[in-house]
N, C-alpha and C. Protein backbone atom coordinates (compact mmCIF):
# COMPACT_ATOMS: atom_id res chain seq x y z
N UNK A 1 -22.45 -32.72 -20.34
CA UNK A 1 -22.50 -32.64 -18.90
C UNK A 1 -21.28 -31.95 -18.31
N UNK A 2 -20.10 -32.22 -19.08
CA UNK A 2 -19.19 -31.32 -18.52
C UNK A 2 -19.23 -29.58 -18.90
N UNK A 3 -18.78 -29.48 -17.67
CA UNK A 3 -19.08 -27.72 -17.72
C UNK A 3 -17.25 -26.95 -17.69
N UNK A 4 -17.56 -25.90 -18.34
CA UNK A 4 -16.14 -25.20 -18.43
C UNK A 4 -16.67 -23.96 -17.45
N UNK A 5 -15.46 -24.07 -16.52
CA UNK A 5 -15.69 -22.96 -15.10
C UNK A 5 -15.09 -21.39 -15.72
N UNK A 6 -14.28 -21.60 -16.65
CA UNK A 6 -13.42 -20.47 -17.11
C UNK A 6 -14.51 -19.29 -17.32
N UNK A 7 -15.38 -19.54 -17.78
CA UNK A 7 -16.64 -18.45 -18.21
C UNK A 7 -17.43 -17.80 -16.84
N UNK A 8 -18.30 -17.33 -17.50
CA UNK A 8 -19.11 -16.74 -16.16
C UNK A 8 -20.88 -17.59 -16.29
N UNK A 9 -20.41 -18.91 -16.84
CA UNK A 9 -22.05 -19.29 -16.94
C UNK A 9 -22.37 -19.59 -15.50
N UNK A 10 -21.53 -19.54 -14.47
CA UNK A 10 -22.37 -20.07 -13.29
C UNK A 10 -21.82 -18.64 -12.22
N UNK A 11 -22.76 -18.66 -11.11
CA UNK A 11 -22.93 -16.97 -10.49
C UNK A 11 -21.41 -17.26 -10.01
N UNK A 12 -20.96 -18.71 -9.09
CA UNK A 12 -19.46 -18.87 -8.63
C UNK A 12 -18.54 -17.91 -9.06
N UNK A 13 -18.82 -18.40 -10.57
CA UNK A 13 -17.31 -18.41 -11.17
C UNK A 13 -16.89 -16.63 -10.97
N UNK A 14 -18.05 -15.85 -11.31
CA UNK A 14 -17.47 -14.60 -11.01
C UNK A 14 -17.23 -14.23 -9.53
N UNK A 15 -17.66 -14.59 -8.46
CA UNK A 15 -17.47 -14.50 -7.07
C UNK A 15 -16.06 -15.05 -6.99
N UNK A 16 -15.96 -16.11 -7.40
CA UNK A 16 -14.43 -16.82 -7.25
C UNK A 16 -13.04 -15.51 -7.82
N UNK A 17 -12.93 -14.99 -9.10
CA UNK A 17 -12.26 -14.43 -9.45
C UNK A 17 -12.56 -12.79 -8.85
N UNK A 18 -13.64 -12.73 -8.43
CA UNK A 18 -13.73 -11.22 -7.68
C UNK A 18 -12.78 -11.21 -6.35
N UNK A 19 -13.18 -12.47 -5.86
CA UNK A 19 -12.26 -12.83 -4.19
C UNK A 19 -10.77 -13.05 -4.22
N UNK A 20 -10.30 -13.41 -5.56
CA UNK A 20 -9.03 -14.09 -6.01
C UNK A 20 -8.24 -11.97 -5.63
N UNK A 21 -8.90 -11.45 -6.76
CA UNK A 21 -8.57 -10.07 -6.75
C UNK A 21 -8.23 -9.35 -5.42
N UNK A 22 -9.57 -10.30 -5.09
CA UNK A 22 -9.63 -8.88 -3.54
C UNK A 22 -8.32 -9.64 -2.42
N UNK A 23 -8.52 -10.67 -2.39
CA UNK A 23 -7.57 -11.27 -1.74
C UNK A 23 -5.81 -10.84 -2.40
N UNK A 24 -5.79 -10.80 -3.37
CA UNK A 24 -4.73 -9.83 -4.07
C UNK A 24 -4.07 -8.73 -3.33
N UNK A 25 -4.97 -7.66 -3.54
CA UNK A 25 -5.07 -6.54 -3.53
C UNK A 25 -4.76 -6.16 -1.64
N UNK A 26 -5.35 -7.30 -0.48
CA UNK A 26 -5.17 -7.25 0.84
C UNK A 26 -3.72 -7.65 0.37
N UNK A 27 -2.71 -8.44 0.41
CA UNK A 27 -1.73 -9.10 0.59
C UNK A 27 -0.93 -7.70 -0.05
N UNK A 28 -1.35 -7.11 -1.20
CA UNK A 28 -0.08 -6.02 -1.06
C UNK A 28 -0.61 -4.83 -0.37
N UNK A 29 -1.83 -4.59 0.66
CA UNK A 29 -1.91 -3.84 1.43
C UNK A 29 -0.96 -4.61 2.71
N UNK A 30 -0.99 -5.55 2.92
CA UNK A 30 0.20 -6.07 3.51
C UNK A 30 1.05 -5.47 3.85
N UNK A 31 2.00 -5.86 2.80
CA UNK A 31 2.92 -5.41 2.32
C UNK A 31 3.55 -4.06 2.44
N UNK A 32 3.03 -3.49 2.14
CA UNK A 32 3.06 -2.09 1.95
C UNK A 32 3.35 -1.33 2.88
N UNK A 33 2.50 -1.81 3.91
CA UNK A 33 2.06 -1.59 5.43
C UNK A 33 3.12 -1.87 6.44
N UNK A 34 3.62 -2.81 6.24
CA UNK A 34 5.04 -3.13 6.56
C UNK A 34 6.11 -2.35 6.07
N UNK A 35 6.20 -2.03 4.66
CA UNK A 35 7.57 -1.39 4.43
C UNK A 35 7.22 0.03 4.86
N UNK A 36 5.85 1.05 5.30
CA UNK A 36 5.58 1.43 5.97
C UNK A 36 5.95 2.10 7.18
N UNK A 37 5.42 0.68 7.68
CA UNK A 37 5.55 0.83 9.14
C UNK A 37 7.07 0.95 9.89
N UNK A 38 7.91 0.17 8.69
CA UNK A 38 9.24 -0.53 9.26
C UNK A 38 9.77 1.22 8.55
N UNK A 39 9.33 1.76 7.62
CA UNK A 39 10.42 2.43 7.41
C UNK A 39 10.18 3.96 8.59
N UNK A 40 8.53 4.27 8.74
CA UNK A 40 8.39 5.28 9.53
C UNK A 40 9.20 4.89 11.15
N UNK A 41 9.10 3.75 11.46
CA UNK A 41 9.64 3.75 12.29
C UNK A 41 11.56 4.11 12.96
N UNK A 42 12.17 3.10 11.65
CA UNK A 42 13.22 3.57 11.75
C UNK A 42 13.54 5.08 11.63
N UNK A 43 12.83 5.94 10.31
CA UNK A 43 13.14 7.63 10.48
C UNK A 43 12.86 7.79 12.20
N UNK A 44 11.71 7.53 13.16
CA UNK A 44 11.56 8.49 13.99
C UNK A 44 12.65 7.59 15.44
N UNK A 45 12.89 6.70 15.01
CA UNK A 45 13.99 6.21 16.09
C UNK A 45 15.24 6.99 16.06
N UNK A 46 15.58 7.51 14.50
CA UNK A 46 16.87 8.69 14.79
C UNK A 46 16.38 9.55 15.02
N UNK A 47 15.68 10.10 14.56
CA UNK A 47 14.58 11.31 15.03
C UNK A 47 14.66 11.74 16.35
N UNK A 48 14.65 10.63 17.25
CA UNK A 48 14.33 10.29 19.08
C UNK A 48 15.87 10.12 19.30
N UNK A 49 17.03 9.44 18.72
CA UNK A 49 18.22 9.78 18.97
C UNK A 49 18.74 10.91 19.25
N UNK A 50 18.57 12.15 18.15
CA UNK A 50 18.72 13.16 18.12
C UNK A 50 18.16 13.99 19.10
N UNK A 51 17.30 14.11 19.96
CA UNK A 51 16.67 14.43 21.45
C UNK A 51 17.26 14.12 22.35
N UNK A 52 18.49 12.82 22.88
CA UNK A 52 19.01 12.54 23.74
C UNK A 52 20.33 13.32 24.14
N UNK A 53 20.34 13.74 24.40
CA UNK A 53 21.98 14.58 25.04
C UNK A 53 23.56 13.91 24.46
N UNK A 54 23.44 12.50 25.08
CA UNK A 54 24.41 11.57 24.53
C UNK A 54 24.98 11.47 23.08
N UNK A 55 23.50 11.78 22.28
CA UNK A 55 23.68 11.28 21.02
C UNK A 55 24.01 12.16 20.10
N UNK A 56 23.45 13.60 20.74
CA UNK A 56 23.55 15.17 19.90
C UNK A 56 24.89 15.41 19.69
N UNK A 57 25.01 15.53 18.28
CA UNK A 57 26.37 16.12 17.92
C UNK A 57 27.05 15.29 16.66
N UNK A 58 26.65 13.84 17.71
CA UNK A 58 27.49 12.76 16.95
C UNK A 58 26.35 11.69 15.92
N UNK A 59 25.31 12.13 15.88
CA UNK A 59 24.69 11.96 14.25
C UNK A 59 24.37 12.86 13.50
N UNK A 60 25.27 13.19 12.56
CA UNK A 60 25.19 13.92 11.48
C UNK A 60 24.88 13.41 10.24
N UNK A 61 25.20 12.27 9.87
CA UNK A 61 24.75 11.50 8.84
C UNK A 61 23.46 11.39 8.95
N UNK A 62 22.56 11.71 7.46
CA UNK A 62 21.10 11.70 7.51
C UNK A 62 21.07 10.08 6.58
N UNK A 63 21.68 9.11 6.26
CA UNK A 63 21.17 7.92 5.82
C UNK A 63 20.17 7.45 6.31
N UNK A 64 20.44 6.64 7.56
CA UNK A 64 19.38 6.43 8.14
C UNK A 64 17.59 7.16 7.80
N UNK A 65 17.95 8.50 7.82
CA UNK A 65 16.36 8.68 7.82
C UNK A 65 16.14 8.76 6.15
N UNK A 66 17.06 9.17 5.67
CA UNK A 66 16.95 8.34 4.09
C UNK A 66 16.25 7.36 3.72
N UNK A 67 17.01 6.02 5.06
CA UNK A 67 16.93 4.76 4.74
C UNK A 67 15.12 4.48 5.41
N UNK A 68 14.55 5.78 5.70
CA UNK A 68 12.97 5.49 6.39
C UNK A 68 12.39 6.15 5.18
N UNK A 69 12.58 7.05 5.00
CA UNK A 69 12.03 7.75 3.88
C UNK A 69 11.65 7.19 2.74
N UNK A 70 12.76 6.60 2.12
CA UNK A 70 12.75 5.40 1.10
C UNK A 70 12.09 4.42 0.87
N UNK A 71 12.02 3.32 2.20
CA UNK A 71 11.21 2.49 2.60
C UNK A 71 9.87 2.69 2.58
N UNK A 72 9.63 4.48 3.06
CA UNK A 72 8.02 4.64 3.24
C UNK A 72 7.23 4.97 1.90
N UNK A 73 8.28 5.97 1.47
CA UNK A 73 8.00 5.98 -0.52
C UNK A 73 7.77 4.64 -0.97
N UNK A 74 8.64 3.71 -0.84
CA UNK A 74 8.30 2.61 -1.82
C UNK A 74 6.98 1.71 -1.04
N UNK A 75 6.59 1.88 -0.13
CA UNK A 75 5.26 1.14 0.54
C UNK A 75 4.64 1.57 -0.16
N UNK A 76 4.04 3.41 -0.20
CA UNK A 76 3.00 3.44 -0.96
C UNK A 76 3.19 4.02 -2.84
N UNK A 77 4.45 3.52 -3.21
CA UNK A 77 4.11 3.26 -4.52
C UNK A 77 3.83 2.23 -4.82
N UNK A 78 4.03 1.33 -4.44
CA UNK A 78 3.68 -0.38 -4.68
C UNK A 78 1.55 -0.23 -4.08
N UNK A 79 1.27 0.32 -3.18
CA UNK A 79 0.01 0.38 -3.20
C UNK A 79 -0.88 0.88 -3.94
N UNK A 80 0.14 2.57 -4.46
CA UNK A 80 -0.77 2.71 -5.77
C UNK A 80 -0.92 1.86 -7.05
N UNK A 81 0.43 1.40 -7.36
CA UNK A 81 0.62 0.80 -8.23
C UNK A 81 -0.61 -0.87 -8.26
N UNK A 82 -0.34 -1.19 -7.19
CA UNK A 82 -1.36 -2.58 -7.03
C UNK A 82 -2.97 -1.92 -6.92
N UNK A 83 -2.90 -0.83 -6.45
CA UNK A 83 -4.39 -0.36 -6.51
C UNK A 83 -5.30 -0.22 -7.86
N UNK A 84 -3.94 0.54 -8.68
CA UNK A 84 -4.34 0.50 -9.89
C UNK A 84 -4.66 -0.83 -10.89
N UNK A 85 -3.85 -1.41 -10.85
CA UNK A 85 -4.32 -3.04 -11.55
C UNK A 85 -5.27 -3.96 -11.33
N UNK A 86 -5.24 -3.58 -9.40
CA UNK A 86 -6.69 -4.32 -8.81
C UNK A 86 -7.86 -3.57 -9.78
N UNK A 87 -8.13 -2.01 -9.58
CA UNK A 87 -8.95 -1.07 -10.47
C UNK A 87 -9.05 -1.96 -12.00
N UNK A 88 -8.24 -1.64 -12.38
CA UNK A 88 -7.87 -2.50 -14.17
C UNK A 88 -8.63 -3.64 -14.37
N UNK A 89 -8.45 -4.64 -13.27
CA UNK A 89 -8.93 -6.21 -13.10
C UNK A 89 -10.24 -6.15 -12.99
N UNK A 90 -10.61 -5.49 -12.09
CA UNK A 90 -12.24 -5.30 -11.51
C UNK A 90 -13.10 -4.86 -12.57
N UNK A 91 -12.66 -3.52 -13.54
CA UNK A 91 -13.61 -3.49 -14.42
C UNK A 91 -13.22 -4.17 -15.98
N UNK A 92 -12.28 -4.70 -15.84
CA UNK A 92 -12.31 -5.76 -16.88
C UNK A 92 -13.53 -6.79 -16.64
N UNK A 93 -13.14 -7.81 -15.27
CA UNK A 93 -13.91 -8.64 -15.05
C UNK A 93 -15.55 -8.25 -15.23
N UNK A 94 -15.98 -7.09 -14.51
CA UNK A 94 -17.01 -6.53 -14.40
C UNK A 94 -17.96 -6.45 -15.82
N UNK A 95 -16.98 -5.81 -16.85
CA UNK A 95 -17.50 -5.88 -18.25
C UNK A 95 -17.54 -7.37 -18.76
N UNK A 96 -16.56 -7.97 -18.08
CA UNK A 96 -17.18 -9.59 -19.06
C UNK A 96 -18.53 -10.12 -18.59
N UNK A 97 -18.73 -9.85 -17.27
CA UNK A 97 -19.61 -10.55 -16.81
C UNK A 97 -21.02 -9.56 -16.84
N UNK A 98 -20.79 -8.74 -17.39
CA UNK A 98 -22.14 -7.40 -17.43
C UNK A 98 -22.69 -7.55 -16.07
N UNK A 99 -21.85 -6.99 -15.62
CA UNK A 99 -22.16 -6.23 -13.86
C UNK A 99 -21.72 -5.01 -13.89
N UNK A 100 -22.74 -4.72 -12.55
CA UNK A 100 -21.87 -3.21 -12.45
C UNK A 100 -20.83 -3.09 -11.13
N UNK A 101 -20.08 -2.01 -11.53
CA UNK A 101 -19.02 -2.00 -10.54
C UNK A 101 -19.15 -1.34 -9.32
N UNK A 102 -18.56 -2.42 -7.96
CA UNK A 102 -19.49 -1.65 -6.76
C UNK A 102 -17.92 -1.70 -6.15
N UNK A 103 -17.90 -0.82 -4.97
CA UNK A 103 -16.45 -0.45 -4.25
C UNK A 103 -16.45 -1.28 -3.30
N UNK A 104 -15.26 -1.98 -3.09
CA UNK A 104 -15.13 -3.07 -2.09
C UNK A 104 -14.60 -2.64 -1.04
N UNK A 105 -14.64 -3.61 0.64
CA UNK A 105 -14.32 -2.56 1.61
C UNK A 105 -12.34 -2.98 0.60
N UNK A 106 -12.11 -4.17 0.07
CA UNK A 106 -10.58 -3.50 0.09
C UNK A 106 -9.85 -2.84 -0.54
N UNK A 107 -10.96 -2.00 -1.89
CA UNK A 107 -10.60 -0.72 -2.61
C UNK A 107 -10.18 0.17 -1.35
N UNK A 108 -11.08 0.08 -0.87
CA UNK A 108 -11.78 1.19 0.16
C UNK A 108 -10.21 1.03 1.32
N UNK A 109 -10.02 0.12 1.82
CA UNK A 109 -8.62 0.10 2.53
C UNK A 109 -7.51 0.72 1.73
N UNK A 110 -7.47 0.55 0.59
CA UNK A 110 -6.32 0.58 -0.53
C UNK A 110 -6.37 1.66 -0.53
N UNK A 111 -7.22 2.55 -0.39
CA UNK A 111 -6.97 4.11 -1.12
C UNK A 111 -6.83 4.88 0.43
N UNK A 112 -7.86 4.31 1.41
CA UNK A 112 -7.43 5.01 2.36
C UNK A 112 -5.94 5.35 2.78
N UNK A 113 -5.77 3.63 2.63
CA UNK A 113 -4.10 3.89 3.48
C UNK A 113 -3.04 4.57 2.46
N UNK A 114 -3.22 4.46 0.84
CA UNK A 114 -2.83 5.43 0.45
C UNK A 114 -2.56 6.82 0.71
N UNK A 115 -3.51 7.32 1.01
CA UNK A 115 -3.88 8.73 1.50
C UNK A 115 -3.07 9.18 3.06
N UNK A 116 -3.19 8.02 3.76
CA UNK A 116 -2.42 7.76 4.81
C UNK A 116 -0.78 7.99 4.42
N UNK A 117 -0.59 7.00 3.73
CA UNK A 117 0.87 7.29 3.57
C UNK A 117 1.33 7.94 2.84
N UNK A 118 0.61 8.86 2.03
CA UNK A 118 1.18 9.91 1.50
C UNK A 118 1.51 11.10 2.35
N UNK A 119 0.35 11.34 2.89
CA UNK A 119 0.53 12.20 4.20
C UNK A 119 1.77 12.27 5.04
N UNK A 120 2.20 10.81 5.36
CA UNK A 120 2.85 10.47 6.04
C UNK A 120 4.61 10.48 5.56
N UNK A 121 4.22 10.49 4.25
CA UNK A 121 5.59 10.66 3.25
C UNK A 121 5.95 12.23 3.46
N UNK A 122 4.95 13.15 3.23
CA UNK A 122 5.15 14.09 3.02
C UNK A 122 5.30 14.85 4.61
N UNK A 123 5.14 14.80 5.64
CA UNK A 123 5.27 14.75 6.67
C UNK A 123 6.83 14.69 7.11
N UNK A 124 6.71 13.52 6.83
CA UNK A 124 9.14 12.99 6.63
C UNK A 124 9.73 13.74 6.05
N UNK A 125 9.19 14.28 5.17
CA UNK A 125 10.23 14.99 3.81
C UNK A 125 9.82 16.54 4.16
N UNK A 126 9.48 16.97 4.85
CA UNK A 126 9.38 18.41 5.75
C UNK A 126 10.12 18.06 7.24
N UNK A 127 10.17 17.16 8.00
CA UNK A 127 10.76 16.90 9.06
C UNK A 127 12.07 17.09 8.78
N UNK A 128 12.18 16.42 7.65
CA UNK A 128 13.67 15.57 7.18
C UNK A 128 14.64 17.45 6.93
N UNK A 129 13.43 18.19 6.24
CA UNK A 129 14.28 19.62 5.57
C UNK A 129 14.52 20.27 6.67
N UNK A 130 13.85 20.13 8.06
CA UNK A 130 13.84 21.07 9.48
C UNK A 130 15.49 20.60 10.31
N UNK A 131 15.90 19.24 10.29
CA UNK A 131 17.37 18.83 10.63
C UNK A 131 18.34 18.82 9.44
């Protein structure tokens, strides 16, 4: 009568570890999104310094947009990187349980915003060569 959940004899158990994943995979879209957001932002706040009259002259140091640049690189390497393992996990699981593999909306977030922030990387790092 006792049952072992570890397997896939009941439909749960694979729904449970599909959601475990996907729920994964949101939390370092999170993530990501944040170091992101926090780093595009800081680049275009010196960015907007540099436009003010007051400020022209006297920032010459490019750290700062370094310090955005950096931040925005490492958002979306950590997304590819988690994208890829989520990928790894999914058709592991998929083959144990002889299913087939269908795209979830949070693949589907994962790669978008990828694409997003690459763009967005590469965007900085042409801005960054124009000052």
């Amino acid at each position: 009568m006792n049952k072992d959940f570890t397997d896939f004899e009941t439909p749960i158990a694979y729904d449970r570890d599909r959601f475990a994943a996907d729920r994964t995979i949101l939390a370092w879209i999170r993530t990501s999104l944040a170091l992101i957001g926090f780093g595009f932002s800081i680049f275009e706040f010196f960015q907007y310094l540099k436009t003010i009259d007051d400020f022209n002259g006297k920032l010459s140091a490019k750290s700062p947009h370094h310090l955005g640049v950096i931040l925005v690189a490492l958002g979306v390497i950590f997304l590819i990187l988690a994208t890829g393992e989520y990928l790894s996990f999914i058709r592991k699981l998929d083959q144990k349980a002889h299913k087939k593999f269908h795209v979830s909306t949070s693949l589907a977030a994962s790669l978008l915003l990828s694409i997003v922030g690459l763009s967005l990387l590469v965007h900085m790092l042409i801005t960054l060569e124009m000052y």
